[in-house]
PDB file of N, CA and C in Angstrom:
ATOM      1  N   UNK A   1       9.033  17.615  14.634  1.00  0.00           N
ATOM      2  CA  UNK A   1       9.953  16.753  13.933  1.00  0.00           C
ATOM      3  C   UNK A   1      11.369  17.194  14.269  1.00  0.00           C
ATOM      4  N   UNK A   2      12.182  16.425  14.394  1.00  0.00           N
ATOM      5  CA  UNK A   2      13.519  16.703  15.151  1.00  0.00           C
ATOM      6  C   UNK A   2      14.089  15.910  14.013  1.00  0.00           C
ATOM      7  N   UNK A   3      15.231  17.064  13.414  1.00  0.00           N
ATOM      8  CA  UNK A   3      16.003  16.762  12.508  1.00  0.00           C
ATOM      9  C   UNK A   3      17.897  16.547  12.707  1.00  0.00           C
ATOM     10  N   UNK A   4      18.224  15.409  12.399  1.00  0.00           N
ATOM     11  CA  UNK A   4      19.891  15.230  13.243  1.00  0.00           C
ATOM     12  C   UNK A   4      20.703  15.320  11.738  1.00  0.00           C
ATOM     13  N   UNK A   5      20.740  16.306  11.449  1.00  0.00           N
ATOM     14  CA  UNK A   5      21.396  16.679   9.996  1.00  0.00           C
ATOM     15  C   UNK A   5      23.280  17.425  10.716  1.00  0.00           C
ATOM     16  N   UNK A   6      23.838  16.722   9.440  1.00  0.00           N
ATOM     17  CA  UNK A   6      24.982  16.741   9.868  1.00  0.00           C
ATOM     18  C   UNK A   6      25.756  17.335   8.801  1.00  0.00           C
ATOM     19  N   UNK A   7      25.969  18.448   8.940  1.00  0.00           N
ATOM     20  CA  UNK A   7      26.823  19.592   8.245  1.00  0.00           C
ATOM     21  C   UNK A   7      28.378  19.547   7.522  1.00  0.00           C
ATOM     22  N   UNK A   8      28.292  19.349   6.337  1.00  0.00           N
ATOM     23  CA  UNK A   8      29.892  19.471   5.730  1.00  0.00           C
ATOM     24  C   UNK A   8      29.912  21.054   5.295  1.00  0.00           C
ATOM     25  N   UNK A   9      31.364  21.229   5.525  1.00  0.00           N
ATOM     26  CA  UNK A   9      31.838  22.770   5.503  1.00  0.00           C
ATOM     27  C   UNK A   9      32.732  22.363   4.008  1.00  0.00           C
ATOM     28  N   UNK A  10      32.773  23.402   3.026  1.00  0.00           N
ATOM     29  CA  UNK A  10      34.131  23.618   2.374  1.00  0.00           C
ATOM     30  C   UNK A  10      34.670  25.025   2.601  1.00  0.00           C
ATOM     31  N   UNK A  11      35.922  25.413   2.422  1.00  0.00           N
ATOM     32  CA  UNK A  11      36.155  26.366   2.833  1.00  0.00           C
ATOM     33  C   UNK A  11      35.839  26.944   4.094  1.00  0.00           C
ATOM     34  N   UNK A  12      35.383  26.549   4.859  1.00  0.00           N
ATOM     35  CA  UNK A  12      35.143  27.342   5.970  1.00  0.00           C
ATOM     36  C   UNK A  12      33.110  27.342   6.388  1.00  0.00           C
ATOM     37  N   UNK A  13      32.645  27.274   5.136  1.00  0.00           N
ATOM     38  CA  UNK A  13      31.344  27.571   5.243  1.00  0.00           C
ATOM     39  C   UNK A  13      30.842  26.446   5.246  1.00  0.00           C
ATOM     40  N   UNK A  14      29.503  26.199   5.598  1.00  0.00           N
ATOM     41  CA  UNK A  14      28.484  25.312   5.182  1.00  0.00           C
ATOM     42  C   UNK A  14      28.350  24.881   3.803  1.00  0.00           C
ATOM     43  N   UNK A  15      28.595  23.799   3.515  1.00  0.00           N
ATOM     44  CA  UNK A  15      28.190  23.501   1.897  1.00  0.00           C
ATOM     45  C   UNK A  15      26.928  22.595   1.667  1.00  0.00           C
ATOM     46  N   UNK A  16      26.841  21.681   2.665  1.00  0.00           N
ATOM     47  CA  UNK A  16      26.363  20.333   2.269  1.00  0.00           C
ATOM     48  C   UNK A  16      25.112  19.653   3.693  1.00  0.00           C
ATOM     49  N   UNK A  17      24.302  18.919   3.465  1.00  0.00           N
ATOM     50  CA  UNK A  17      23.499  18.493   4.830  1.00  0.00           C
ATOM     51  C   UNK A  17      23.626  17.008   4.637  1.00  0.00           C
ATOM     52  N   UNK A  18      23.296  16.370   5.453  1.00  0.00           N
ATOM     53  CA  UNK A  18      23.559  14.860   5.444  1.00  0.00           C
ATOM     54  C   UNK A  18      22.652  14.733   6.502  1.00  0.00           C
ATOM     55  N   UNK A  19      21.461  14.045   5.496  1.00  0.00           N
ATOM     56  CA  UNK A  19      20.405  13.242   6.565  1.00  0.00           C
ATOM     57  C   UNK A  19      19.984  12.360   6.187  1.00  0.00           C
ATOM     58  N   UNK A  20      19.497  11.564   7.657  1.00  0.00           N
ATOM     59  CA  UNK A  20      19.024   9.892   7.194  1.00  0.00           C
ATOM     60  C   UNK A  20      18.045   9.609   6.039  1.00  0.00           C
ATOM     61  N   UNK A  21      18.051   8.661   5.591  1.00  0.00           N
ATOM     62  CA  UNK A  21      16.869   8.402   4.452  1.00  0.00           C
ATOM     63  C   UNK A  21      15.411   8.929   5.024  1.00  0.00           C
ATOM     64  N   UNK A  22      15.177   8.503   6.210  1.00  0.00           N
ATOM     65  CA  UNK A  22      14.398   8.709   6.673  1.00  0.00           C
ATOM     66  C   UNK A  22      13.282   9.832   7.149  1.00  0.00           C
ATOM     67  N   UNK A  23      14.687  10.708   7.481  1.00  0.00           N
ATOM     68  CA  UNK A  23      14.814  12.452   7.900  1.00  0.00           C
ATOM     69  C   UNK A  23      14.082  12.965   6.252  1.00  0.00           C
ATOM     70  N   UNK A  24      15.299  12.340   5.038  1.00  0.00           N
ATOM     71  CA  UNK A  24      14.654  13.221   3.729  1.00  0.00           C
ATOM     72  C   UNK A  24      13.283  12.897   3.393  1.00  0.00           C
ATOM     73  N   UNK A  25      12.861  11.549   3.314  1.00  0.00           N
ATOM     74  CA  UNK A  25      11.653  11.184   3.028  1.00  0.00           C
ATOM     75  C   UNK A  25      10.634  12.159   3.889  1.00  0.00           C
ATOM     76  N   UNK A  26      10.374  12.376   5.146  1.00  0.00           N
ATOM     77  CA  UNK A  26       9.757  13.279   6.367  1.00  0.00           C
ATOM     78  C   UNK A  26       9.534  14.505   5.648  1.00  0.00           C
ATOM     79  N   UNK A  27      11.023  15.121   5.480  1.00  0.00           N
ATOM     80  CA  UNK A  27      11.337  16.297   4.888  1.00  0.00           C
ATOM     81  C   UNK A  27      10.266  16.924   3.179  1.00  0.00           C
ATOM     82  N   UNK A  28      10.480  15.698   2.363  1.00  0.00           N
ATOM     83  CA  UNK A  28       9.921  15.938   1.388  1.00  0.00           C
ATOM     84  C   UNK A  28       8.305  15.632   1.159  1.00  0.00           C
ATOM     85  N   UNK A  29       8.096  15.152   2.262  1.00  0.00           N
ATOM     86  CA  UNK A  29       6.307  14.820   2.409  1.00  0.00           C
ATOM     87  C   UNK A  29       5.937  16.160   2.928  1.00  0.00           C
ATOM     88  N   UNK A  30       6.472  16.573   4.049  1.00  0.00           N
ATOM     89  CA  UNK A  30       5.724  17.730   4.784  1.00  0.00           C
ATOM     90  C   UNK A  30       6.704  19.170   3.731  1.00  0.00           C
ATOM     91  N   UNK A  31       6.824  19.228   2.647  1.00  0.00           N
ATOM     92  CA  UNK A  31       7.079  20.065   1.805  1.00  0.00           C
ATOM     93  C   UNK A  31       6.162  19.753   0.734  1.00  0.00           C
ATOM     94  N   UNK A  32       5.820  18.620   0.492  1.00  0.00           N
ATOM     95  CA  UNK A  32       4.484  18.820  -0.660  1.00  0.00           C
ATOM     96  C   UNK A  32       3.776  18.618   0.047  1.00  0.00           C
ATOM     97  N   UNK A  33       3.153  19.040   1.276  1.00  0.00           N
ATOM     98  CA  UNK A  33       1.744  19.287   1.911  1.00  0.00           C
ATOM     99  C   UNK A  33       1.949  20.655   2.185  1.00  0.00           C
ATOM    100  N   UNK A  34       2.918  20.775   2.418  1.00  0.00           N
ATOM    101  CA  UNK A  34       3.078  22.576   2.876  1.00  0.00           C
ATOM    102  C   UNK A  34       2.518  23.198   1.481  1.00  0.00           C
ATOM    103  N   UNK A  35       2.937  22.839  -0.359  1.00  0.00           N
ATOM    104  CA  UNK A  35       2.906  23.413  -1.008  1.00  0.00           C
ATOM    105  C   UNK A  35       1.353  23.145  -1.588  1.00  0.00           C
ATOM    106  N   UNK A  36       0.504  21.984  -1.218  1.00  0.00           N
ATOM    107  CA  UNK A  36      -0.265  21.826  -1.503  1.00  0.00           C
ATOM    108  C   UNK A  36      -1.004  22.791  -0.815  1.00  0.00           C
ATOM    109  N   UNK A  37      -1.174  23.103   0.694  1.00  0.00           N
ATOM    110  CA  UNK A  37      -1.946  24.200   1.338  1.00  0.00           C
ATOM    111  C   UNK A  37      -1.549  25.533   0.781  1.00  0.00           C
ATOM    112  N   UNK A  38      -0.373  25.403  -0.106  1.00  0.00           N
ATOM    113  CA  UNK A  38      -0.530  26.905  -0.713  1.00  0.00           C
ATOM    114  C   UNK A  38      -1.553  27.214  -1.709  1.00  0.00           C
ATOM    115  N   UNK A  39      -1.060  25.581  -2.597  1.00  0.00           N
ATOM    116  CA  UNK A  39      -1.707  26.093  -3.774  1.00  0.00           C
ATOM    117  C   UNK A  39      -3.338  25.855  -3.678  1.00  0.00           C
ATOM    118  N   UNK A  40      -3.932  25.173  -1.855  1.00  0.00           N
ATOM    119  CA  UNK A  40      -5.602  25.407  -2.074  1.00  0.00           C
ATOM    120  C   UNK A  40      -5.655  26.658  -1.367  1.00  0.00           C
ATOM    121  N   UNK A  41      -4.511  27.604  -0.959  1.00  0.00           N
ATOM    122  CA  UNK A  41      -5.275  28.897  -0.271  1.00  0.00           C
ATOM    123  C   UNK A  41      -4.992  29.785  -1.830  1.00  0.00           C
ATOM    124  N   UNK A  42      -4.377  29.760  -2.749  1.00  0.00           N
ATOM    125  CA  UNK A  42      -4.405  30.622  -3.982  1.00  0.00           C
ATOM    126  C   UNK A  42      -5.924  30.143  -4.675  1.00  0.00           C
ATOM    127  N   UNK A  43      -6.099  29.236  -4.768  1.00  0.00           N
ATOM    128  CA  UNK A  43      -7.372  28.590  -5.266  1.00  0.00           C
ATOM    129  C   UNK A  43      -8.567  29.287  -4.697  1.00  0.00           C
ATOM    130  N   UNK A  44      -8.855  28.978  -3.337  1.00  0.00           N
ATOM    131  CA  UNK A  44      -9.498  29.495  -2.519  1.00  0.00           C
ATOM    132  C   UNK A  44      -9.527  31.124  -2.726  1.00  0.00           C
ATOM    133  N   UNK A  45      -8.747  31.778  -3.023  1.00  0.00           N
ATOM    134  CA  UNK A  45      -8.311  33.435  -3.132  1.00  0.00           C
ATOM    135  C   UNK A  45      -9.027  33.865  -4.632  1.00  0.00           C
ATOM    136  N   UNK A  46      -8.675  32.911  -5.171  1.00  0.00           N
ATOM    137  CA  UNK A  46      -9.178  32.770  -6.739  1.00  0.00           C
ATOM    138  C   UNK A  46     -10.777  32.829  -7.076  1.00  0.00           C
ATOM    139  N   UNK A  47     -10.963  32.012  -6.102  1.00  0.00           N
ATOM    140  CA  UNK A  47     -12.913  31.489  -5.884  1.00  0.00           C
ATOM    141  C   UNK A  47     -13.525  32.813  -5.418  1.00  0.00           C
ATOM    142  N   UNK A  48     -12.647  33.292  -4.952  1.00  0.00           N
ATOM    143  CA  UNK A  48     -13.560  34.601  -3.383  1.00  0.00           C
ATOM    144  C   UNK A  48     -14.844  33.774  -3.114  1.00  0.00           C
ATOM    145  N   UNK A  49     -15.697  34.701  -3.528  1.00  0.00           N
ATOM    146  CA  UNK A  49     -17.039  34.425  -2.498  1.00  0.00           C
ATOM    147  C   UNK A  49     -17.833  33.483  -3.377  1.00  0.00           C
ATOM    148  N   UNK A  50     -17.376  32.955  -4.265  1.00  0.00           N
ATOM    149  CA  UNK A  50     -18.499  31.781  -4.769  1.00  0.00           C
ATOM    150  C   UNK A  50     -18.748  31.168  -3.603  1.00  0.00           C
ATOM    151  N   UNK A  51     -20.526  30.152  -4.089  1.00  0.00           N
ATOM    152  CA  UNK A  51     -20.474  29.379  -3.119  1.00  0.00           C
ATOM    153  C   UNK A  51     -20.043  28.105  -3.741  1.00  0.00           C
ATOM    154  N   UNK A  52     -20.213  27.436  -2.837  1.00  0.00           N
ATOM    155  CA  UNK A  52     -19.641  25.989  -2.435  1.00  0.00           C
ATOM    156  C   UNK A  52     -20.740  24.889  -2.446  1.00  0.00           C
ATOM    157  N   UNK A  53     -20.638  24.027  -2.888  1.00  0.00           N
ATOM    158  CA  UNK A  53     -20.880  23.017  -3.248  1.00  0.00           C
ATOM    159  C   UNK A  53     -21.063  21.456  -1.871  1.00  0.00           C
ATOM    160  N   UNK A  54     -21.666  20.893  -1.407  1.00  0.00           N
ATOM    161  CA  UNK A  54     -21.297  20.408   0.038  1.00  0.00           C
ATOM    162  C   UNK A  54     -20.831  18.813  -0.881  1.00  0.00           C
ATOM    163  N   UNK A  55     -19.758  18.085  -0.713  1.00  0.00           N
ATOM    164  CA  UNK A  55     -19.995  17.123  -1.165  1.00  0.00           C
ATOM    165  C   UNK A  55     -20.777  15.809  -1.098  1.00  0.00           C
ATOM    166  N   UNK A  56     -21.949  15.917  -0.265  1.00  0.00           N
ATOM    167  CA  UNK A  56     -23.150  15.259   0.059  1.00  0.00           C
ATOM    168  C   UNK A  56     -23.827  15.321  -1.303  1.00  0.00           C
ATOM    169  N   UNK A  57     -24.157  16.338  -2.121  1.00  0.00           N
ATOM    170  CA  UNK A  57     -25.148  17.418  -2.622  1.00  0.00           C
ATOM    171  C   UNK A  57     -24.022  16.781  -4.642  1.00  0.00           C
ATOM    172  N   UNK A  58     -22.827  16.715  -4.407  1.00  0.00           N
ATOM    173  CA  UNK A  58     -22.506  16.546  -5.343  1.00  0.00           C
ATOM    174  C   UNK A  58     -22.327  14.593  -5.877  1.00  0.00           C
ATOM    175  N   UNK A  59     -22.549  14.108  -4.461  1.00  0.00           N
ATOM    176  CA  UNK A  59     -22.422  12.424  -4.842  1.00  0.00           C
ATOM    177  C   UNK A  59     -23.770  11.883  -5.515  1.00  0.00           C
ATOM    178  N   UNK A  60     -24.594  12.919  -4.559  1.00  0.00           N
ATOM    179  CA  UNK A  60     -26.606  12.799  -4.843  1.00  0.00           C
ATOM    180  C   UNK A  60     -26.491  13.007  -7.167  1.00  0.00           C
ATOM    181  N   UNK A  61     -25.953  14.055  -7.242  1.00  0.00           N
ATOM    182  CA  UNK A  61     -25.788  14.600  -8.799  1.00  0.00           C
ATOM    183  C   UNK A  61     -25.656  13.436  -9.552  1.00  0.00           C
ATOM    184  N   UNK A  62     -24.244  12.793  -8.867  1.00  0.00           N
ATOM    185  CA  UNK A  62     -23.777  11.759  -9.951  1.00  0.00           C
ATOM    186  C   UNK A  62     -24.010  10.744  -9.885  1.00  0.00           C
ATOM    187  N   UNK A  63     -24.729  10.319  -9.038  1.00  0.00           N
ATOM    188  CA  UNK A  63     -25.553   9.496  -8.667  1.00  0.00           C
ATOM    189  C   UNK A  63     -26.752   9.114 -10.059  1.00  0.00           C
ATOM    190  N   UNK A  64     -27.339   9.860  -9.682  1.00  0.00           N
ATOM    191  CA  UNK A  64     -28.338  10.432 -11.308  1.00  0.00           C
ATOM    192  C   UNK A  64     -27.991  10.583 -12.372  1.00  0.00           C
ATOM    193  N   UNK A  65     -26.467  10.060 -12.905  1.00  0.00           N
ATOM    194  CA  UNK A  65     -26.280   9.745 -14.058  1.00  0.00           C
ATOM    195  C   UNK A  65     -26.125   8.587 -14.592  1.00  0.00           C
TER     196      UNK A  65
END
């Protein structure tokens, strides 16, 4: 992803970014997928070695209700 963000300074420094609607929308999708793969590898960390469930095995279950 190639980002064309365009920098306001105050004082001397960086203050501010300016990007297309487009750029932020990009930006804020692949930041809640980034945070979502965090929060299934804490999950996952959480589980350790249980097993797992195949979801074949869990449609068959509810099926039968």
């Amino acid at each position: 992803m190639k980002i064309r963000a365009q920098f306001l300074a105050k004082d001397g420094k960086k203050q501010f970014v300016v990007l297309s609607y487009e750029e932020f929308v990009a930006l804020q999708r692949r930041l809640a997928d980034a945070e979502d793969l965090l929060e299934l590898r804490k999950a996952k960390k959480r589980e350790g070695k249980k097993k797992s469930i195949p979801l074949a095995e869990v449609k068959k279950k509810l099926e039968g209700r």
